[in-house]
Protein backbone atom coordinates (compact mmCIF):
# COMPACT_ATOMS: atom_id res chain seq x y z
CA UNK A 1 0.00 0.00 0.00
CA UNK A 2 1.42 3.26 -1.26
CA UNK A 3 0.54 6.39 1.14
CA UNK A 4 3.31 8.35 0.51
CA UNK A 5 1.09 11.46 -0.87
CA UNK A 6 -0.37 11.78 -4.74
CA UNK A 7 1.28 15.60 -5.28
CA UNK A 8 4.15 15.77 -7.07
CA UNK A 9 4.81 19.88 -6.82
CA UNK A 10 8.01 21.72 -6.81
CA UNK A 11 9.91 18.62 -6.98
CA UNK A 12 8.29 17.27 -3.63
CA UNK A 13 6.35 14.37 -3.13
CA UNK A 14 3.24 15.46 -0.75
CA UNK A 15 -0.87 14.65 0.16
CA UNK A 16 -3.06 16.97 -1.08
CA UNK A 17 -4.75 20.07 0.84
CA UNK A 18 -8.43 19.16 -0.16
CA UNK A 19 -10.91 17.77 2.12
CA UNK A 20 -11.96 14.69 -0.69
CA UNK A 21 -10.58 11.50 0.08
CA UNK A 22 -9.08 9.51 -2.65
CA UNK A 23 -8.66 5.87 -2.08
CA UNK A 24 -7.12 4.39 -4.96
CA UNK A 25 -8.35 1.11 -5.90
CA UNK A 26 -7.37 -2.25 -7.72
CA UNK A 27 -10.39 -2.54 -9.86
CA UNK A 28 -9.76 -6.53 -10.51
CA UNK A 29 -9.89 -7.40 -7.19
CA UNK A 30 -11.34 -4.26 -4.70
CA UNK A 31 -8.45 -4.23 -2.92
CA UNK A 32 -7.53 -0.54 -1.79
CA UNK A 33 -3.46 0.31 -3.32
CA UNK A 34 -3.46 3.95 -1.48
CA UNK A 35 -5.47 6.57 0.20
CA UNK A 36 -4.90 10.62 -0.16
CA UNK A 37 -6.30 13.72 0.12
CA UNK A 38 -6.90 15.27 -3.26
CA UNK A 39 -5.50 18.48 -4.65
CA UNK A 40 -7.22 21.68 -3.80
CA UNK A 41 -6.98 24.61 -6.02
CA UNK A 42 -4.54 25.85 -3.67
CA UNK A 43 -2.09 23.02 -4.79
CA UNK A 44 -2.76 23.77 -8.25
CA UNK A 45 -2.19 27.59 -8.11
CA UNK A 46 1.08 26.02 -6.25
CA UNK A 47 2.18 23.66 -9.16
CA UNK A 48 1.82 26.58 -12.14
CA UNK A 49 4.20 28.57 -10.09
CA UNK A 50 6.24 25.86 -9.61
CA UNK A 51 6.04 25.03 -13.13
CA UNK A 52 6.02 29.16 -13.95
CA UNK A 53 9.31 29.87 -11.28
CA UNK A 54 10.93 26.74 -13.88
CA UNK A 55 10.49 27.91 -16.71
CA UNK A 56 13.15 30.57 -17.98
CA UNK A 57 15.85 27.90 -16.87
CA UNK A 58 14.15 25.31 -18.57
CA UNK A 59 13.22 27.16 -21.96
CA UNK A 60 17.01 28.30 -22.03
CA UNK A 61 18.55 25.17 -21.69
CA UNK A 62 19.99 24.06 -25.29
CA UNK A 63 18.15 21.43 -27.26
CA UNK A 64 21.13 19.20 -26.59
CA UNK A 65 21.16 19.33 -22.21
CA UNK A 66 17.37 19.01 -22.94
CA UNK A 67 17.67 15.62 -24.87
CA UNK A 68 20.62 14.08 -22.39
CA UNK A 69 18.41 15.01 -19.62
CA UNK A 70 15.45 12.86 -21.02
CA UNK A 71 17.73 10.33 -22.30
CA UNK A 72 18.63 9.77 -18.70
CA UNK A 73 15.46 9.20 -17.82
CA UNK A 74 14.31 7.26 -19.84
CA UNK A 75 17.46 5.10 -18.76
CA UNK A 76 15.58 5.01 -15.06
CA UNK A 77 12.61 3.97 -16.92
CA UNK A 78 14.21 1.50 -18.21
CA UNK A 79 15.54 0.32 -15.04
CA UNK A 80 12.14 0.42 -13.32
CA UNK A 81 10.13 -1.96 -15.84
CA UNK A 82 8.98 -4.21 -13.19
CA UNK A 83 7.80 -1.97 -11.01
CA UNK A 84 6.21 0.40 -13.39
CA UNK A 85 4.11 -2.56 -14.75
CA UNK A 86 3.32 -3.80 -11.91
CA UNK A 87 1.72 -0.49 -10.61
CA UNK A 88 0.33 0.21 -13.78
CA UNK A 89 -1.83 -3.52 -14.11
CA UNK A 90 -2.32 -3.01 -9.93
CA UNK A 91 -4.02 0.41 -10.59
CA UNK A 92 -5.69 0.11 -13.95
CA UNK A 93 -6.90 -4.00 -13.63
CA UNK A 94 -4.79 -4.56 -16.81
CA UNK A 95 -3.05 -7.96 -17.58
CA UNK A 96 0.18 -8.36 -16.61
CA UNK A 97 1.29 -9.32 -19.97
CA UNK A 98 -0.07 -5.89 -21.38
CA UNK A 99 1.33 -3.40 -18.96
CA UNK A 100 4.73 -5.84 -19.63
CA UNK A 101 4.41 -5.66 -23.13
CA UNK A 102 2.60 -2.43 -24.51
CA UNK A 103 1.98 -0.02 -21.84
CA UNK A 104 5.87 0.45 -19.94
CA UNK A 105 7.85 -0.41 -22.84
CA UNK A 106 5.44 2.08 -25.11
CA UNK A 107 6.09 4.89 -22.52
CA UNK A 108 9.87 4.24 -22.28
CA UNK A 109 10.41 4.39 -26.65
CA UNK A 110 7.94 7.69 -26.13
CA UNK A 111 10.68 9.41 -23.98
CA UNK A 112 13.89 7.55 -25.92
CA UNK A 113 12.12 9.30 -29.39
CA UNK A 114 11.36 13.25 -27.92
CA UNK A 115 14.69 13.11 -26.41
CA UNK A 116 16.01 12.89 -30.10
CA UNK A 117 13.38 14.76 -31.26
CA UNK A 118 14.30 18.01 -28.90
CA UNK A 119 17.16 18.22 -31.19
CA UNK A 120 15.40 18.61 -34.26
CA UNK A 121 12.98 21.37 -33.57
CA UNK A 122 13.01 23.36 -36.81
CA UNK A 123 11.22 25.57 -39.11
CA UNK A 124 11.61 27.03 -42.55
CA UNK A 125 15.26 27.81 -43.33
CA UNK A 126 16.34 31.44 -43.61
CA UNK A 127 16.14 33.17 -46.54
CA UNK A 128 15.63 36.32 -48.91
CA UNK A 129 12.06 36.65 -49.32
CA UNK A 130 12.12 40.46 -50.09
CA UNK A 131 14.54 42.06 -51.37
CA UNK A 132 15.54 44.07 -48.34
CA UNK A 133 14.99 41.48 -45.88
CA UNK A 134 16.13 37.79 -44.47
CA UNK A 135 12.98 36.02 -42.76
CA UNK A 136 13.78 33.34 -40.39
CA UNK A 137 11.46 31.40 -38.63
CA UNK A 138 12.03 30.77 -34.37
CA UNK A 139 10.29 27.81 -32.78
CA UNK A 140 9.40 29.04 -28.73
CA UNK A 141 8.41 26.78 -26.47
CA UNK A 142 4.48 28.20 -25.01
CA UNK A 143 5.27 28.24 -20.88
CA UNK A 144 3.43 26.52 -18.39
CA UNK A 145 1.29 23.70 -20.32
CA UNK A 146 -1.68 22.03 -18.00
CA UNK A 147 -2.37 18.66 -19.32
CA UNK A 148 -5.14 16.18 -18.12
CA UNK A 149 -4.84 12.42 -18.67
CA UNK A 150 -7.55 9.92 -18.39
CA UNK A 151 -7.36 6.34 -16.54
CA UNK A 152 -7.39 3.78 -19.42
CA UNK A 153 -3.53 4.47 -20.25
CA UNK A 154 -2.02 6.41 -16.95
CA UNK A 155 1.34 6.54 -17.70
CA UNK A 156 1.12 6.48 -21.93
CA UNK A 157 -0.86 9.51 -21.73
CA UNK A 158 0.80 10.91 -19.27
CA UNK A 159 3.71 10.56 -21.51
CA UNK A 160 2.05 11.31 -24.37
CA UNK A 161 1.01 14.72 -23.09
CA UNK A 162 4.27 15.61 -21.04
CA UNK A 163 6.93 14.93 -23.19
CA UNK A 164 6.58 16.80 -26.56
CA UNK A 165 5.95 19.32 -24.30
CA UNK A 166 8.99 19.41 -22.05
CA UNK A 167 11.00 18.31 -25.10
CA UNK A 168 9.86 21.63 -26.88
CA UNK A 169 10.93 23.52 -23.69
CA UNK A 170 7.49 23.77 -21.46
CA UNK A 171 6.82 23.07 -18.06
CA UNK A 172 4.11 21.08 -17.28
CA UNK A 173 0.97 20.66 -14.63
CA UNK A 174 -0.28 17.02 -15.13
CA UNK A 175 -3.57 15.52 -13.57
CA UNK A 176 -3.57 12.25 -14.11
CA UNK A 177 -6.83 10.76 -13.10
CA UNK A 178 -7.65 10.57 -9.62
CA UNK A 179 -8.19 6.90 -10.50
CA UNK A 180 -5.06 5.94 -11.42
CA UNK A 181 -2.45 8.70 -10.16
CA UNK A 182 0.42 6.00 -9.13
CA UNK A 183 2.34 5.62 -12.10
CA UNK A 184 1.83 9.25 -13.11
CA UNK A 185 3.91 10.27 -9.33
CA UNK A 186 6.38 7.65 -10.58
CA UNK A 187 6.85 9.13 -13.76
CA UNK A 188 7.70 12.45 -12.21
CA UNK A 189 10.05 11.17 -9.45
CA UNK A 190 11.98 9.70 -12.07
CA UNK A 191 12.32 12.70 -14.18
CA UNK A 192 13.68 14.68 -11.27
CA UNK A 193 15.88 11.67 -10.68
CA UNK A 194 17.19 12.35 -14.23
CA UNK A 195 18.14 15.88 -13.36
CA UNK A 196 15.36 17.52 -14.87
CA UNK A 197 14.75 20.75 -12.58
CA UNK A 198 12.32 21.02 -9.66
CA UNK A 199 9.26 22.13 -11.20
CA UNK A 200 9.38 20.69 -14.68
CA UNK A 201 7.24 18.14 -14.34
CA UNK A 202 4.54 18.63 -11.37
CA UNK A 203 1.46 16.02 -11.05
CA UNK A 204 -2.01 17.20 -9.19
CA UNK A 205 -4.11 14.23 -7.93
CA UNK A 206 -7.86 15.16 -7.86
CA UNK A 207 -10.99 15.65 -9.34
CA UNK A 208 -12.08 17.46 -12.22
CA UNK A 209 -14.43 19.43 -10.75
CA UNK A 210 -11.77 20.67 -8.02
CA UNK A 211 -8.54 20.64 -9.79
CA UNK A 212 -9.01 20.01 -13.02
CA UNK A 213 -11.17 22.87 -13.57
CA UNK A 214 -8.67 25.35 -11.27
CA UNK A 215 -6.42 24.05 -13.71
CA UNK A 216 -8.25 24.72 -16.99
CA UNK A 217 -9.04 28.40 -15.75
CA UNK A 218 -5.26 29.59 -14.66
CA UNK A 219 -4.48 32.63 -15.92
CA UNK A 220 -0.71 31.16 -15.91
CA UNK A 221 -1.34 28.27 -17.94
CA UNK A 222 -0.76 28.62 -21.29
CA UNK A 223 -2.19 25.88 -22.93
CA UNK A 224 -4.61 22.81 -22.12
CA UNK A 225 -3.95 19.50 -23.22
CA UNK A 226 -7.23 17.13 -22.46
CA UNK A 227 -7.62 13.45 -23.05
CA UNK A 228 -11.09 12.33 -22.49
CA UNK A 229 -15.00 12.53 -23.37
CA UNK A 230 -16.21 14.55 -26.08
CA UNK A 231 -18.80 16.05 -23.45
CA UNK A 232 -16.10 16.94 -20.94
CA UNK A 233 -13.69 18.09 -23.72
CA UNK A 234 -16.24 20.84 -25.06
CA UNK A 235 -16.05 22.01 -21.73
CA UNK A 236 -12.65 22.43 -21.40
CA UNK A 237 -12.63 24.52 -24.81
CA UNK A 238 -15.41 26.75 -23.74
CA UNK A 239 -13.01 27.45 -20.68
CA UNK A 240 -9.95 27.84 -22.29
CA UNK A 241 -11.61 30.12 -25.61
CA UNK A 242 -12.48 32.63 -22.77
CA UNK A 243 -8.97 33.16 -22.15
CA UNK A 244 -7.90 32.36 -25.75
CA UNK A 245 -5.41 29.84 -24.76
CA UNK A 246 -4.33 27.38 -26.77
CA UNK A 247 -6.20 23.89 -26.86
CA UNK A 248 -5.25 20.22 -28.07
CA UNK A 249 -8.48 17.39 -27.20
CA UNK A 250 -8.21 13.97 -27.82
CA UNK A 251 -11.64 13.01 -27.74
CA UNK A 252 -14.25 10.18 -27.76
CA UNK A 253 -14.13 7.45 -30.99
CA UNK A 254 -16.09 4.55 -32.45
CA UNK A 255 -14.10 2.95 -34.93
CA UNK A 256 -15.39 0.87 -37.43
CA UNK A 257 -13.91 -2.48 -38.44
CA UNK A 258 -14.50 -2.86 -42.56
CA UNK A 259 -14.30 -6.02 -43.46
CA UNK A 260 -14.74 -6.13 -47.67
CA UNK A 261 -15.70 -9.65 -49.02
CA UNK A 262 -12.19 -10.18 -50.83
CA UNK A 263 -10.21 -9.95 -47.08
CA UNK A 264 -8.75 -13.07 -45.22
CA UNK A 265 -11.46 -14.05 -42.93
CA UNK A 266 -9.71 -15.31 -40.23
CA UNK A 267 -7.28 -12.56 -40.45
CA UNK A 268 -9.65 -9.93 -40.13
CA UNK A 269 -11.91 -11.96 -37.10
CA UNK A 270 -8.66 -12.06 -35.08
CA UNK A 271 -7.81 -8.87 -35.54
CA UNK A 272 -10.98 -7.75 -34.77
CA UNK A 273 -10.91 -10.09 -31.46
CA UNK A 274 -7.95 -8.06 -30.20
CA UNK A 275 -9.23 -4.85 -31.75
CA UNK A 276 -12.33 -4.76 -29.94
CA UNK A 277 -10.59 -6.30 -26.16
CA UNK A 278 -7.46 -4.69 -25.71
CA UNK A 279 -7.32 -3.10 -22.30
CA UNK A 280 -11.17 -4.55 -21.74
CA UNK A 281 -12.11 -2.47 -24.93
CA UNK A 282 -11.53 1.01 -22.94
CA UNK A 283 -9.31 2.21 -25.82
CA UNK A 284 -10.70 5.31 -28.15
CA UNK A 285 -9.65 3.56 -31.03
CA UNK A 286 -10.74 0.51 -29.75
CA UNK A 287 -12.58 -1.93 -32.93
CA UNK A 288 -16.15 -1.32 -32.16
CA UNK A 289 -18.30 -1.42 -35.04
CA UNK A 290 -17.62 -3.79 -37.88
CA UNK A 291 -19.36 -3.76 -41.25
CA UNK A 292 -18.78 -7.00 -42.51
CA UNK A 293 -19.68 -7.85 -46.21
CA UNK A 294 -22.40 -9.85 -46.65
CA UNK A 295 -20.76 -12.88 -48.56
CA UNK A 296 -18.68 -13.05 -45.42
CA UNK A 297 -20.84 -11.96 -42.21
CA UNK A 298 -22.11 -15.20 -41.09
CA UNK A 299 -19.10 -16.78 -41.41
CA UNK A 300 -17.03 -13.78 -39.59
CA UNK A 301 -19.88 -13.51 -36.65
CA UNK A 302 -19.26 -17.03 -35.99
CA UNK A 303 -15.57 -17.31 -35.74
CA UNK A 304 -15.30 -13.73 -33.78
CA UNK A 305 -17.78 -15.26 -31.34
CA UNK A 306 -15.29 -18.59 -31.00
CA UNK A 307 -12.38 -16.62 -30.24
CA UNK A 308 -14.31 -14.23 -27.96
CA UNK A 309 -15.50 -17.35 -25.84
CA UNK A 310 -11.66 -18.53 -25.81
CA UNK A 311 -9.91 -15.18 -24.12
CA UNK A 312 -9.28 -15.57 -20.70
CA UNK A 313 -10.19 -13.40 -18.38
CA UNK A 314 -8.49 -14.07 -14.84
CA UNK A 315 -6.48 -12.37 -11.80
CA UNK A 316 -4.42 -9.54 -13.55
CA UNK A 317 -0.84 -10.65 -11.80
CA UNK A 318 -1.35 -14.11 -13.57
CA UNK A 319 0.19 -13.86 -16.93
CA UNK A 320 -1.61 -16.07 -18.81
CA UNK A 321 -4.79 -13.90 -18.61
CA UNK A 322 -5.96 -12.10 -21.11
CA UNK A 323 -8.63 -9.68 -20.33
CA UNK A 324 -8.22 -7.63 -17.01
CA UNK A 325 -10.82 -5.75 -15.22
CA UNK A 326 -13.00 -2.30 -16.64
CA UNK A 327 -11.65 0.24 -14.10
CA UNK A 328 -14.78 0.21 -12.01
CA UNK A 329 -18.10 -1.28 -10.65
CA UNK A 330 -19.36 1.89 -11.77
CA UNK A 331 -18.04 1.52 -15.85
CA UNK A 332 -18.74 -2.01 -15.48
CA UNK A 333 -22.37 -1.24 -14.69
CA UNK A 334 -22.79 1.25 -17.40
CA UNK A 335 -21.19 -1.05 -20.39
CA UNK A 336 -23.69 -3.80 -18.90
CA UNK A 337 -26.55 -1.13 -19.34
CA UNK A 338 -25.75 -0.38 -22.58
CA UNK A 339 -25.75 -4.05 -23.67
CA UNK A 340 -29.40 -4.67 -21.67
CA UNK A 341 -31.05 -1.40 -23.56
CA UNK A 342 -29.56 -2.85 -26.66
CA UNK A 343 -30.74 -6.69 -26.05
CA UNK A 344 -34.18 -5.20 -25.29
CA UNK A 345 -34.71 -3.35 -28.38
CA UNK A 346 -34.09 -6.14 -30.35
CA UNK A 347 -30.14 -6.84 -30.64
CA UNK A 348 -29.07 -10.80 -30.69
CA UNK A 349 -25.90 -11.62 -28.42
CA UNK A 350 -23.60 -13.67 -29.89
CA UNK A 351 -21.53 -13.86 -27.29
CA UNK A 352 -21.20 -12.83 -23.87
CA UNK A 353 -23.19 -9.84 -22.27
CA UNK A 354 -23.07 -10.89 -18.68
CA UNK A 355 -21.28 -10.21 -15.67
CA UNK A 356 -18.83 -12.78 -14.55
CA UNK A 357 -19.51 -14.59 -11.19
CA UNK A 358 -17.24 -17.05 -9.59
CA UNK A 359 -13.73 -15.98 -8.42
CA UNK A 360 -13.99 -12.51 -10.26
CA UNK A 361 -17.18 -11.65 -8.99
CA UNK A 362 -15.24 -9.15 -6.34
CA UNK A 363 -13.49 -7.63 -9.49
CA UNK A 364 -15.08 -4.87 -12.59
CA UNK A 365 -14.96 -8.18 -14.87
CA UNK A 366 -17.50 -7.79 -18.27
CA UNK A 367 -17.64 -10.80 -20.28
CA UNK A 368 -16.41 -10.28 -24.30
CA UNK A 369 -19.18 -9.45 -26.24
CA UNK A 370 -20.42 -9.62 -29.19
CA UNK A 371 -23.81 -7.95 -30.31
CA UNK A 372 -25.44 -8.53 -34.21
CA UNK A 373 -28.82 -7.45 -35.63
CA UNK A 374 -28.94 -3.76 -34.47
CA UNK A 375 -29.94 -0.90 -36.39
CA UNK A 376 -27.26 1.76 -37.68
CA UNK A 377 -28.90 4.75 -35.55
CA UNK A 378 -29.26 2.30 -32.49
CA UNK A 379 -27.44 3.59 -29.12
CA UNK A 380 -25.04 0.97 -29.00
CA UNK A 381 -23.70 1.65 -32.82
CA UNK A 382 -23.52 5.31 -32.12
CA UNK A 383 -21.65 6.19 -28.59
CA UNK A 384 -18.74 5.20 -27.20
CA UNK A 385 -19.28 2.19 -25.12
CA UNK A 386 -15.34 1.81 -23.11
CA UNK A 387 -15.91 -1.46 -22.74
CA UNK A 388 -14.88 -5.27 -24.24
CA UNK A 389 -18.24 -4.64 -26.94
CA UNK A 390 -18.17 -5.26 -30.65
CA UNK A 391 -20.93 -4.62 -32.90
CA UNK A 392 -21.27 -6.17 -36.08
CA UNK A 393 -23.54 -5.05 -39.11
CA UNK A 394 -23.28 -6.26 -42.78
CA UNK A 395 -23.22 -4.34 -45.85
CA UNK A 396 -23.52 -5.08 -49.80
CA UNK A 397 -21.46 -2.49 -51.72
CA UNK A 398 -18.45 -0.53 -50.69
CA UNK A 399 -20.06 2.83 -51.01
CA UNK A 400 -22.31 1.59 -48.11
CA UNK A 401 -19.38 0.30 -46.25
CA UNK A 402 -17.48 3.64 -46.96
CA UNK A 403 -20.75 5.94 -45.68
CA UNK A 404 -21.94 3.70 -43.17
CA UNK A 405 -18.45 3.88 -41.34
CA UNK A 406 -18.54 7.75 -41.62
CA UNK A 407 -21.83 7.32 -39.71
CA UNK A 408 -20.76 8.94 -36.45
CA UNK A 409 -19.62 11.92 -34.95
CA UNK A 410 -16.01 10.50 -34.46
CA UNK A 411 -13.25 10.43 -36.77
CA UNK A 412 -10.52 8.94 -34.26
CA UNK A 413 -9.31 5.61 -35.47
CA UNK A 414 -10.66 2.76 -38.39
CA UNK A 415 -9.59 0.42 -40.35
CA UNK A 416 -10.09 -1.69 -43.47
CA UNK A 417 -9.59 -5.25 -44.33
CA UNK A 418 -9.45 -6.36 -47.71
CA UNK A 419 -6.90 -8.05 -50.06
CA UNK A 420 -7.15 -5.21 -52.84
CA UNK A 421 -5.19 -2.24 -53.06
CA UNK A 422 -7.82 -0.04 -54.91
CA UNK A 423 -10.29 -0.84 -52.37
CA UNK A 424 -7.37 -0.12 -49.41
CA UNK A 425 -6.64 2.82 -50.74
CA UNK A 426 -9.88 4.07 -51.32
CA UNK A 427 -10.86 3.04 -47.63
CA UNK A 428 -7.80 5.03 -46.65
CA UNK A 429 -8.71 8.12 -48.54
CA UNK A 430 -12.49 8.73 -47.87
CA UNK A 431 -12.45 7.39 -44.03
CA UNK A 432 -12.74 10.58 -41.84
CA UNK A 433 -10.53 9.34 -38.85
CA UNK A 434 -7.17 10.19 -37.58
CA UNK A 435 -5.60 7.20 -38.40
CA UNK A 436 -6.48 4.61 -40.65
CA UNK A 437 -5.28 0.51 -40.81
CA UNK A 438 -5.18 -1.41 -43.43
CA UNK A 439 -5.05 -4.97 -42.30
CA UNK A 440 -4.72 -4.18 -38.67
CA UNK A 441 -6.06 -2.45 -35.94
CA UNK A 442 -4.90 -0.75 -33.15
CA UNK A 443 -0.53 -0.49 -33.52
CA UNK A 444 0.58 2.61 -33.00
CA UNK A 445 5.01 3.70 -33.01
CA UNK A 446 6.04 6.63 -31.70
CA UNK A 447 7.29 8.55 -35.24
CA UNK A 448 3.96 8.69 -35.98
CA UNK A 449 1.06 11.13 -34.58
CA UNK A 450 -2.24 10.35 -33.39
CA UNK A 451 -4.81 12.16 -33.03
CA UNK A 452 -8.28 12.46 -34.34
CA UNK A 453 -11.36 14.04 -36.75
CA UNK A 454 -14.48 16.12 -35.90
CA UNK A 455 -15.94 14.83 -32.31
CA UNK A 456 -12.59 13.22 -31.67
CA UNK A 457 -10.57 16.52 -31.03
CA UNK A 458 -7.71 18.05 -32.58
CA UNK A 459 -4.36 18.31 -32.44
CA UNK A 460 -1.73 15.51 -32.38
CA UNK A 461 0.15 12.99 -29.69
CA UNK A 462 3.67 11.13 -30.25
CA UNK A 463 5.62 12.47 -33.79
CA UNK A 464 7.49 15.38 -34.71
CA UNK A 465 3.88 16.63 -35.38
CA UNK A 466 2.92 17.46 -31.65
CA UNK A 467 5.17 20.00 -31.83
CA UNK A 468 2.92 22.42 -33.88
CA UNK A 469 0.68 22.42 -30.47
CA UNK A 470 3.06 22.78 -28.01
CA UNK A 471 5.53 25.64 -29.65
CA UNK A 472 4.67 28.90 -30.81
CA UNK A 473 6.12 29.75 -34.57
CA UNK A 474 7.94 33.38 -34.72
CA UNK A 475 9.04 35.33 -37.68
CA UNK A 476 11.98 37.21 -37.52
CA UNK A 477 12.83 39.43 -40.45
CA UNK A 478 16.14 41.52 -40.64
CA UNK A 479 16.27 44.44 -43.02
CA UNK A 480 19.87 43.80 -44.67
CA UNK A 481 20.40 46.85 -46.30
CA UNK A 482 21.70 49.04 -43.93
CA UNK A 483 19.41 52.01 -45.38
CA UNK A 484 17.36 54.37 -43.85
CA UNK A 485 15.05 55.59 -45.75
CA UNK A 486 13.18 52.01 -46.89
CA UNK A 487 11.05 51.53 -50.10
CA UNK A 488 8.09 51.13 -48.45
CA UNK A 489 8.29 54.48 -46.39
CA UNK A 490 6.56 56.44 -49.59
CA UNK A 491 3.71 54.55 -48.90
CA UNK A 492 3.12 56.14 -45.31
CA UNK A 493 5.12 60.05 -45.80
CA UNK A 494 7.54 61.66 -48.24
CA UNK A 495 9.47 63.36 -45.87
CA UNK A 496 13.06 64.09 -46.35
């Protein structure tokens, strides 16, 4: 059990000053991990000014001390694998084997690739483009960045959100979720292990309402980074637009799963298995609706539902299970009334749709499900369930397949299955997501961004691309004529 305090601020580890009580949970098995006292807006006002007092030192360090810095730490990282995981399946109800395999390792490439990419922070080269001037263009990192994770990744969005910005030269006010702070603290200790100043890095445990909203209003804060609902992101914008500071939401998704009638069958069903139940289907990009082609439906339907009844769900610290816990009675109880309100209007399980009993019966345990005969405008096609739920619809031509998977207000993640590379690239063209897969679903590598369409947000995570949100671009033009009187002066006075 880990009381040690939830408040990373100033480069000291500390409880919160609010009267909530967090008790930090195992979901799998009930079992309390910690217990705090949550961050008042007090200890947020303190973390910006921690973050604000470290930022001239931080901005003016060189690219280069910037990059060993991180390097180091992601050599600690490195060092901490066990532990990290660990924490993170402990905290989150994840499977061993994930946090072992995707989560820490994910994380620790995530800080190996913006500690390279600090050094590469450029912009247009400098040139002549008048004839009395050279332009040159200054990336500047944007000051104190408040960023706001959710609890289905901790420490990947955590990373995700504080590292392009403290590679870019930022400080940074992090609430994790008051869920899953643990890794989050971790992350932080580690960095200031690394020698990254006090105040860098600074992580508020509490709620949204407290702190994450005394966060979202600073007046110090230069920019909010959110990762969460679409209904809770909208807020944050209308927050931020009133002090027009800068915004970057990853939102909601509900990506659809195209399977066209030339793609290998059990190819796509497995993929579609581990699509739709990675991290108990809390994922945004998570498979969740697939259009299957009707020459194929019956036959994918029935080999998803096979493999669905095979995947084991078990005790998170045993690693031959492979579906953990959701992250909470409570989500566990919503994804199971989702699936009743669909099964009474109509929808056919073909697999699972029940809560487990037995030996996980103490745990957040939902049974892999898979739900057929549902109409396109039906609740459980059209919102994000967060949970281990695929839906599965046929379709006859590919201009259906293409429209029907635009059919939502997401655009966050898709992907298309099919063996030719008209079709593929036509799927990848005229799919309004962030990212699209051909063949797959759900890698993602750290050179590349992610990020999503419409309802999903804006702005990009990972890459050289989440740069453009966390730097401002300047333009500095030099007259290089030593004249005084310039051209353009007629155009304002004639005075000799």
């Amino acid at each position: 059990m880990d009381n040690a305090g939830q408040q990373f601020i100033g480069g000291k580890r500390r409880a919160g000053a609010a009267s909530e009580e967090l008790s930090i949970i195992n979901p799998a098995t009930g079992e309390v991990l910690a217990t705090d006292t949550a961050a008042s807006p007090d200890d947020v006002d303190e973390a910006v000014h921690a973050a604000h007092d470290a930022f001239p030192e931080w901005s003016g360090a060189t690219p280069a001390e910037r990059s060993e810095a991180m390097l180091r730490w992601a050599d600690l990282l490195d060092q901490r694998q066990g532990e990290l995981a660990a924490a993170e399946s402990n905290n989150g109800g994840k499977p061993i084997k994930l946090a072992e395999g995707f989560d820490i390792p994910g994380v620790i490439d995530n800080v190996r690739f913006f500690a390279g990419a600090a050094r590469n922070l450029d912009g247009k080269s400098a040139g002549e483009y008048s004839p009395e001037h050279t332009s040159s263009i200054r990336r500047e990192p944007l000051g104190v960045v408040g960023s706001i994770a959710p609890w289905n990744y901790p420490l990947q969005m955590a990373a995700w959100k504080v590292l392009p910005a403290v590679a870019a030269g930022n400080t940074v006010v992090l609430k994790p979720s008051e869920l899953t702070p643990l890794t989050s603290v971790m992350f932080a200790e580690a960095a200031q292990e690394a020698g990254i100043p006090d105040g860098v890095v600074n992580i508020v445990t509490g709620t949204g309402s407290t702190a994450g909203s005394a966060l979202v209003g600073h007046s110090d804060v230069a920019m909010v980074s959110f990762t969460g609902s679409t209904a809770v992101g909208r807020q944050v914008a209308a927050t931020a637009a009133g002090q027009v500071k800068r915004v970057h939401l990853e939102l909601g998704g509900k990506a659809p799963f195209v399977v066209f009638d030339d793609a290998d069958l059990e190819a796509a069903a497995r993929g579609a298995v581990a699509g739709a139940l990675i991290n108990s289907g809390q994922d945004c990009t998570a498979a969740t609706r697939a259009y299957v082609q009707r020459p194929l439906y019956e036959q994918f339907v029935a080999r998803v539902a096979q493999l669905m009844n095979g995947v084991r769900m078990g005790p998170v610290d045993d690693p031959t299970t492979d579906m953990g816990s959701l992250i909470s009675t409570a989500q566990r109880d919503r994804v199971a009334a989702m699936v009743e309100r669909a099964r009474k209007k109509g929808a056919a399980i073909a697999c699972g749709g029940y809560v487990p009993d037995g030996p996980l019966a103490d745990g957040a345990y939902y049974a892999p499900t898979l739900i057929t005969d549902v109409a396109q405008d039906s609740e459980i096609v059209q919102q994000e369930v967060f949970g281990p739920v695929l839906v599965c619809l046929p379709f006859d031509s590919d201009d259906e397949a293409l429209q029907l998977a635009n059919d939502t207000p997401y655009g966050l993640a898709a992907s298309a299955w099919t063996g030719g590379v008209f079709r593929a690239q036509r799927a990848a063209r005229e799919i309004r997501a962030g990212c699209v897969w051909i063949n797959d679903h759900i890698p993602i590598i750290s050179e590349m961004p992610h990020g999503g369409y419409k309802a999903s947000g804006f702005g990009k995570d990972m890459s050289a691309y989440s740069f453009d949100d966390y730097t401002n671009v300047k333009h500095v033009m030099s007259d290089i004529t030593g004249d005084r009187e310039k051209s353009w002066h007629d155009l304002v006075f004639t005075g000799r």
